[in-house]
PDB file of N, CA and C in Angstrom:
ATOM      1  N   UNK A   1       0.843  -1.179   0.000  1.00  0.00           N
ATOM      2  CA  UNK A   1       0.000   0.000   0.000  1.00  0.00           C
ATOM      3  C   UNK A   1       0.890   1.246   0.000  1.00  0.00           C
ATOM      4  N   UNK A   2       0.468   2.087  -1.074  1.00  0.00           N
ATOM      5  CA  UNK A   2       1.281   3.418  -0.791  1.00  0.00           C
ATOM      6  C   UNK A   2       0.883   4.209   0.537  1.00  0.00           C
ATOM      7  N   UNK A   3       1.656   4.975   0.693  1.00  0.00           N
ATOM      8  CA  UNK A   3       1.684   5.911   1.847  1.00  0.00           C
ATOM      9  C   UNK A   3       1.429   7.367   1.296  1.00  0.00           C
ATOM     10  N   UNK A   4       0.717   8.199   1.452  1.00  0.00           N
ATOM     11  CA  UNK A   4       0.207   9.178   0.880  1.00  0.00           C
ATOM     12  C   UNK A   4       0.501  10.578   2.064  1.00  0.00           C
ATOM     13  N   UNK A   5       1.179  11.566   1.335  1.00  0.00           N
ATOM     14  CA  UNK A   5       1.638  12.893   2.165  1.00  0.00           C
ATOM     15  C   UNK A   5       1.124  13.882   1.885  1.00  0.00           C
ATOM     16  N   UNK A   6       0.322  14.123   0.435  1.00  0.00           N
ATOM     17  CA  UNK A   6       0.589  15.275   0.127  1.00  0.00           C
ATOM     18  C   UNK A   6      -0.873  15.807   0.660  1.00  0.00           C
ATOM     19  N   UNK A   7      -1.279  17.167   0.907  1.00  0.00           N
ATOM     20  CA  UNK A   7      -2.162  17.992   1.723  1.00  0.00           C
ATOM     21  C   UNK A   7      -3.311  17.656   1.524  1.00  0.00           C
ATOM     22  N   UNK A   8      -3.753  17.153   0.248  1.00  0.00           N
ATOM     23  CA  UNK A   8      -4.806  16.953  -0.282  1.00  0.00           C
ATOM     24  C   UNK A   8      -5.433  15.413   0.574  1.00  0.00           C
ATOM     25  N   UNK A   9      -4.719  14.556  -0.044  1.00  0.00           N
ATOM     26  CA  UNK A   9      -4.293  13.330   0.740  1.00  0.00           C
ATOM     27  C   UNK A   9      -4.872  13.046   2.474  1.00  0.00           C
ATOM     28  N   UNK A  10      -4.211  14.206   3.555  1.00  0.00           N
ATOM     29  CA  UNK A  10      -4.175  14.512   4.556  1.00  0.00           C
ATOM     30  C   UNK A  10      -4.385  14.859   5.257  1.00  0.00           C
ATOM     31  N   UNK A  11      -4.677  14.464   6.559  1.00  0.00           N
ATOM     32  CA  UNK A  11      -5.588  15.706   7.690  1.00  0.00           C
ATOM     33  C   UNK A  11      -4.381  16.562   8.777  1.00  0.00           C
ATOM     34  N   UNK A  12      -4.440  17.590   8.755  1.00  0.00           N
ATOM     35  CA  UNK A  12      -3.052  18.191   9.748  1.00  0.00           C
ATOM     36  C   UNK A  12      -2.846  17.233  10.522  1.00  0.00           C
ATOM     37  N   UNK A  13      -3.637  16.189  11.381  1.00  0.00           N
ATOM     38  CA  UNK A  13      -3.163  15.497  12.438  1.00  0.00           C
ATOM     39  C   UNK A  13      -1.845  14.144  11.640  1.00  0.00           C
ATOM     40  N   UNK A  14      -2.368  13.572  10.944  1.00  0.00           N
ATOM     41  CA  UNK A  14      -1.460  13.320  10.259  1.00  0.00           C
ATOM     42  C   UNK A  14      -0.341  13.468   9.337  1.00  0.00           C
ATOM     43  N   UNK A  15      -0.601  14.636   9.110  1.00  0.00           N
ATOM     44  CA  UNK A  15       0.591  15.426   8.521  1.00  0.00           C
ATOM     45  C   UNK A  15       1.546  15.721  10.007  1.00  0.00           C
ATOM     46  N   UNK A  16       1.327  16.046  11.298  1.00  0.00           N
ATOM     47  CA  UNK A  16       1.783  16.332  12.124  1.00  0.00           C
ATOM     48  C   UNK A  16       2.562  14.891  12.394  1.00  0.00           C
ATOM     49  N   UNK A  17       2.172  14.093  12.124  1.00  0.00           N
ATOM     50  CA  UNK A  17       2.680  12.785  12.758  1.00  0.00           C
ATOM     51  C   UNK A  17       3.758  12.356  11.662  1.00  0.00           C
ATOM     52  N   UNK A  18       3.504  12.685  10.413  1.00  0.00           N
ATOM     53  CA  UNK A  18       4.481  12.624   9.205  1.00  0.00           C
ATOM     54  C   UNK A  18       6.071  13.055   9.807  1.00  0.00           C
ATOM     55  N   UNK A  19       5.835  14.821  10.060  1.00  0.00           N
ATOM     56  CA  UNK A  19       6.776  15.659  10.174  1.00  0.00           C
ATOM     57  C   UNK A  19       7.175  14.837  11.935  1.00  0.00           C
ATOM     58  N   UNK A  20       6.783  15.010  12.549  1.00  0.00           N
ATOM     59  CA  UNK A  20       7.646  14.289  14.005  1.00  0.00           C
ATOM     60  C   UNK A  20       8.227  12.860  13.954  1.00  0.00           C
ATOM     61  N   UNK A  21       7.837  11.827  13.181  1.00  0.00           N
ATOM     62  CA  UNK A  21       8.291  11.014  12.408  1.00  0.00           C
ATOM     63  C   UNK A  21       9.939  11.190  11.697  1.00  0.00           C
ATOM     64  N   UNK A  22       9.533  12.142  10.848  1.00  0.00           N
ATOM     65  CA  UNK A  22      10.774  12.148   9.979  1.00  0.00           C
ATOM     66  C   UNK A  22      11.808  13.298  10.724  1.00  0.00           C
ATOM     67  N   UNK A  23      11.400  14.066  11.951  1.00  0.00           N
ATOM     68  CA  UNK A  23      12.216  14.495  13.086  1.00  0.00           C
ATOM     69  C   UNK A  23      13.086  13.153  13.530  1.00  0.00           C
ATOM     70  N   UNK A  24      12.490  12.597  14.014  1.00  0.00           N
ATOM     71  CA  UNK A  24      12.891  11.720  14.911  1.00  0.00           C
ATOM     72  C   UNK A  24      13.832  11.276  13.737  1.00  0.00           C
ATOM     73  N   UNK A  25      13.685  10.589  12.743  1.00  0.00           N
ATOM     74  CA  UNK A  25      14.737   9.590  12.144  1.00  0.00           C
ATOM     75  C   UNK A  25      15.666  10.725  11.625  1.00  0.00           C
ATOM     76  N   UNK A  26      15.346  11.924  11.248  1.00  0.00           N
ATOM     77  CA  UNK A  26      16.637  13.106  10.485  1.00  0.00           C
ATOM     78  C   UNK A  26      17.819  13.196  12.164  1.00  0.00           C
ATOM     79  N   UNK A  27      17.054  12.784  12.872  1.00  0.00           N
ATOM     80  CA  UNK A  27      18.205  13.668  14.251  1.00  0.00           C
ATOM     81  C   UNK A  27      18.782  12.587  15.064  1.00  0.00           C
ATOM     82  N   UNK A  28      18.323  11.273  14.670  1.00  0.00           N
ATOM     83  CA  UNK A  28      18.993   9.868  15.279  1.00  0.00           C
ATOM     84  C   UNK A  28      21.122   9.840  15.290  1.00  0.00           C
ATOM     85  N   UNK A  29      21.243  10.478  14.410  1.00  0.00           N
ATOM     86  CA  UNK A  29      22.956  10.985  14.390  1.00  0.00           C
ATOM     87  C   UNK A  29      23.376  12.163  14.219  1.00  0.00           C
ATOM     88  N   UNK A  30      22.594  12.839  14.562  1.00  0.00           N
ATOM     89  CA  UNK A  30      22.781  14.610  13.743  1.00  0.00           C
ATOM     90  C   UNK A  30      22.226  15.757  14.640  1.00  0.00           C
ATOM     91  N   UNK A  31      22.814  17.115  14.484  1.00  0.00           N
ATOM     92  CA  UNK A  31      21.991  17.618  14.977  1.00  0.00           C
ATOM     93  C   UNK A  31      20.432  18.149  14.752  1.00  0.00           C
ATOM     94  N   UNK A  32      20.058  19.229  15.427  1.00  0.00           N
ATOM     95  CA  UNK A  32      18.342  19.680  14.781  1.00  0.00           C
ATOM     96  C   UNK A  32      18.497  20.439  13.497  1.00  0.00           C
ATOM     97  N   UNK A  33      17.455  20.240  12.560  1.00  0.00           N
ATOM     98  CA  UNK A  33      17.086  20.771  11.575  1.00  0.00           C
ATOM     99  C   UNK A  33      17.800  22.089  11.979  1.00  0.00           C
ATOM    100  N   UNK A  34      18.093  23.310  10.889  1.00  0.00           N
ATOM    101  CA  UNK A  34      18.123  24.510  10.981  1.00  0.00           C
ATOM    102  C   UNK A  34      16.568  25.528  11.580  1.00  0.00           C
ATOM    103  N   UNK A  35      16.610  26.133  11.589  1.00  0.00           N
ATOM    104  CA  UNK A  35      15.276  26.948  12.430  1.00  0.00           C
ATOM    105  C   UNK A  35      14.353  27.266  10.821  1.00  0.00           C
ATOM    106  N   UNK A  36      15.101  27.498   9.729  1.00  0.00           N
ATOM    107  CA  UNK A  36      14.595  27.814   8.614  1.00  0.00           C
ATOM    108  C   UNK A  36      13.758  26.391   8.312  1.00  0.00           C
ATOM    109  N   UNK A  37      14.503  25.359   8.141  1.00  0.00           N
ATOM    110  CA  UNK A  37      14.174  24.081   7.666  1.00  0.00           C
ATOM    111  C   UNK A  37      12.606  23.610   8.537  1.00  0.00           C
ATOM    112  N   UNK A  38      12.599  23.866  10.003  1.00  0.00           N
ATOM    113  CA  UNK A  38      11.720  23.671  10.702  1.00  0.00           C
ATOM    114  C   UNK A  38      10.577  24.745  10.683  1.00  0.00           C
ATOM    115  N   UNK A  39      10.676  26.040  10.167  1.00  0.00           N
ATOM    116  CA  UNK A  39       9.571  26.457   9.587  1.00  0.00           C
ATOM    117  C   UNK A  39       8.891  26.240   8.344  1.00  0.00           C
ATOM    118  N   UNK A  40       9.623  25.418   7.395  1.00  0.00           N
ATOM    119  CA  UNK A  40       9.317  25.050   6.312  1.00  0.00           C
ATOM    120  C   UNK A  40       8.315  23.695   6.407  1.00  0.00           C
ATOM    121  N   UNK A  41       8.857  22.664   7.530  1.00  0.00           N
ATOM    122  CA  UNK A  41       8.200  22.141   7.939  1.00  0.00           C
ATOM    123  C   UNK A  41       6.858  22.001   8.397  1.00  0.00           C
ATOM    124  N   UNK A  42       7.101  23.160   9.377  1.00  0.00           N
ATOM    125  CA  UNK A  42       5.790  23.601   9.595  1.00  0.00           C
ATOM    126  C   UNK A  42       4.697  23.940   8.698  1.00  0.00           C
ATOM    127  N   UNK A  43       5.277  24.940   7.744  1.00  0.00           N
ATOM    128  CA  UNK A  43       4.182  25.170   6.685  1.00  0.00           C
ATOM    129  C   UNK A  43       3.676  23.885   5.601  1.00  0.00           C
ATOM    130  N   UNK A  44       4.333  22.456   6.094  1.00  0.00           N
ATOM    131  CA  UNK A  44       3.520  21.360   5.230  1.00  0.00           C
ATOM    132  C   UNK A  44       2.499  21.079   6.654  1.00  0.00           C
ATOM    133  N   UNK A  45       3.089  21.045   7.780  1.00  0.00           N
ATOM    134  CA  UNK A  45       1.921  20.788   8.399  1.00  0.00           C
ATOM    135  C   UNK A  45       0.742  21.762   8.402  1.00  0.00           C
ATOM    136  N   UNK A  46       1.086  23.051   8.475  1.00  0.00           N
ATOM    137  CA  UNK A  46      -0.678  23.901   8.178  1.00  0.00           C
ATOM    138  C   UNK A  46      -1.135  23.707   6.835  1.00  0.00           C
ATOM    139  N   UNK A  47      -0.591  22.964   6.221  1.00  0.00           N
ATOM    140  CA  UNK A  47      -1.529  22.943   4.499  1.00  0.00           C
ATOM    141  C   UNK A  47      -0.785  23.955   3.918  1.00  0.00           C
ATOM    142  N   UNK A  48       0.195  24.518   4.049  1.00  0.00           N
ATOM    143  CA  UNK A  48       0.126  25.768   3.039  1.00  0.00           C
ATOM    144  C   UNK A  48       1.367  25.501   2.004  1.00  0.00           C
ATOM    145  N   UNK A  49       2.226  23.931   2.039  1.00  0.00           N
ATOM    146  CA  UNK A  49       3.110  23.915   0.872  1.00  0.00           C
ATOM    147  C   UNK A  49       3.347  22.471   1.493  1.00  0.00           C
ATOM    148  N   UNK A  50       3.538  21.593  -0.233  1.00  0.00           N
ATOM    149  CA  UNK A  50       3.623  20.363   0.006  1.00  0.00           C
ATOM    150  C   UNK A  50       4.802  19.913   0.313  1.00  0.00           C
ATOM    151  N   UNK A  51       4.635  18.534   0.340  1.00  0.00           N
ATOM    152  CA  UNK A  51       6.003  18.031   1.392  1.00  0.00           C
ATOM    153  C   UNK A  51       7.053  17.995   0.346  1.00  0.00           C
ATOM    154  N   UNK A  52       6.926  17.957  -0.870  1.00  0.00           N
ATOM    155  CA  UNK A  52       7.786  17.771  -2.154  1.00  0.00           C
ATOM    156  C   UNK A  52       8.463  18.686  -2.636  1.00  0.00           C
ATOM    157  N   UNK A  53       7.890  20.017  -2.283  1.00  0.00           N
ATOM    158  CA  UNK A  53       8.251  21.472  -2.698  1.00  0.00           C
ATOM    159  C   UNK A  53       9.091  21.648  -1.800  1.00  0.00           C
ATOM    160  N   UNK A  54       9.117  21.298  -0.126  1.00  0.00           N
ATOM    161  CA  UNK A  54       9.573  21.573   0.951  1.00  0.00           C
ATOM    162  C   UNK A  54      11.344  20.831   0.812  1.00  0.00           C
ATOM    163  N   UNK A  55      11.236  19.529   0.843  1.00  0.00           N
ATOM    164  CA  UNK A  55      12.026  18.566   0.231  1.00  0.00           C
ATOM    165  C   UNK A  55      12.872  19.105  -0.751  1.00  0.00           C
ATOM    166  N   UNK A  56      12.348  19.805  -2.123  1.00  0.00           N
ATOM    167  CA  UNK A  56      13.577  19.998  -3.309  1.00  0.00           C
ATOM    168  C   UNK A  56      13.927  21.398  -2.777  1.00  0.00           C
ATOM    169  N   UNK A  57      13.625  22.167  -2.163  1.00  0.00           N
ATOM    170  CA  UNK A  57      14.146  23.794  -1.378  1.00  0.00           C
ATOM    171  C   UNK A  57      15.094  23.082  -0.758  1.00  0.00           C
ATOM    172  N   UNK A  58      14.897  22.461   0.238  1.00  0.00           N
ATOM    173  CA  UNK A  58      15.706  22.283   1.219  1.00  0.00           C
ATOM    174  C   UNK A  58      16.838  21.572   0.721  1.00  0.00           C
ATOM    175  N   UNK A  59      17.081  21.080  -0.215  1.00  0.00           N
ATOM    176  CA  UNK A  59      17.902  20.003  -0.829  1.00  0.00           C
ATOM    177  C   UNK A  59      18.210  20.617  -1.569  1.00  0.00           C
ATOM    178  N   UNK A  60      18.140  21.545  -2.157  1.00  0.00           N
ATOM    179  CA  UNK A  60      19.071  22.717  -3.301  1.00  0.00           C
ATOM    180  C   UNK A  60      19.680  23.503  -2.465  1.00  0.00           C
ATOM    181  N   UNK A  61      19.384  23.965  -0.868  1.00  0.00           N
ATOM    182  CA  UNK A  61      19.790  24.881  -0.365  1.00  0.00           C
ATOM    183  C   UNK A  61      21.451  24.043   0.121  1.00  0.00           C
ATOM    184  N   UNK A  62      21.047  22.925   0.444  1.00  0.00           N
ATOM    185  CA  UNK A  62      22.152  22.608   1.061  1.00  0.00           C
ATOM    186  C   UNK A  62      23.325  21.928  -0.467  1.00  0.00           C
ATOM    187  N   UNK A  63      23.050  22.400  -1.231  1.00  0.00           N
ATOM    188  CA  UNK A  63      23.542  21.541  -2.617  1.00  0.00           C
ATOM    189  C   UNK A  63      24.516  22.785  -3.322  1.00  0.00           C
ATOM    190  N   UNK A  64      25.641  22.332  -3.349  1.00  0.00           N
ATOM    191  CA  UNK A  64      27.159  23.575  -3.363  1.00  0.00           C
ATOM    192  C   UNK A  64      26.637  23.406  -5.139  1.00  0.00           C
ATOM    193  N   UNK A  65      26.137  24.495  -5.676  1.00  0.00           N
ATOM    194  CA  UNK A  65      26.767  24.762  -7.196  1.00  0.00           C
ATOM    195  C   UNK A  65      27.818  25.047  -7.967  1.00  0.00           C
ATOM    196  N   UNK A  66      27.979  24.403  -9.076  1.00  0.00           N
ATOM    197  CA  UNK A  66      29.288  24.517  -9.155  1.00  0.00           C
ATOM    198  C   UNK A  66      29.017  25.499 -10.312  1.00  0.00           C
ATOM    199  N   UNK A  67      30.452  25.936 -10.952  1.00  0.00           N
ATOM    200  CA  UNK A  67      30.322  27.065 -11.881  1.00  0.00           C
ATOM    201  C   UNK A  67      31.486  26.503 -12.724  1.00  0.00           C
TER     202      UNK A  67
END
């Protein structure tokens, strides 16, 4: 069975359980998210940007371009 994230999909309570979820396994060797990263977060849990959009930001931000 797929597992389904995106807002439409979702009720905040489970979107909440998504994001503390994938807390827990991002910080098992590491430190906490950045404060930016965790508001971004946040805004998949109020509905207002999906988890996919959130995901390729955050993953370009940390991604050195080369020239």
């Amino acid at each position: 069975m797929k597992k389904k994230y995106s807002i439409e999909e979702t009720t905040r309570v489970e979107r909440e359980k998504i994001a503390i979820d994938a807390l827990g396994l991002s910080t098992l060797d590491a430190d906490m998210p950045s404060d930016d990263t965790m508001a971004l977060m946040n805004e998949y849990v109020e509905g207002k940007r999906e988890l996919a959009d959130i995901l390729q930001e955050t993953i370009q931000k940390y991604t050195v371009q080369r020239v």
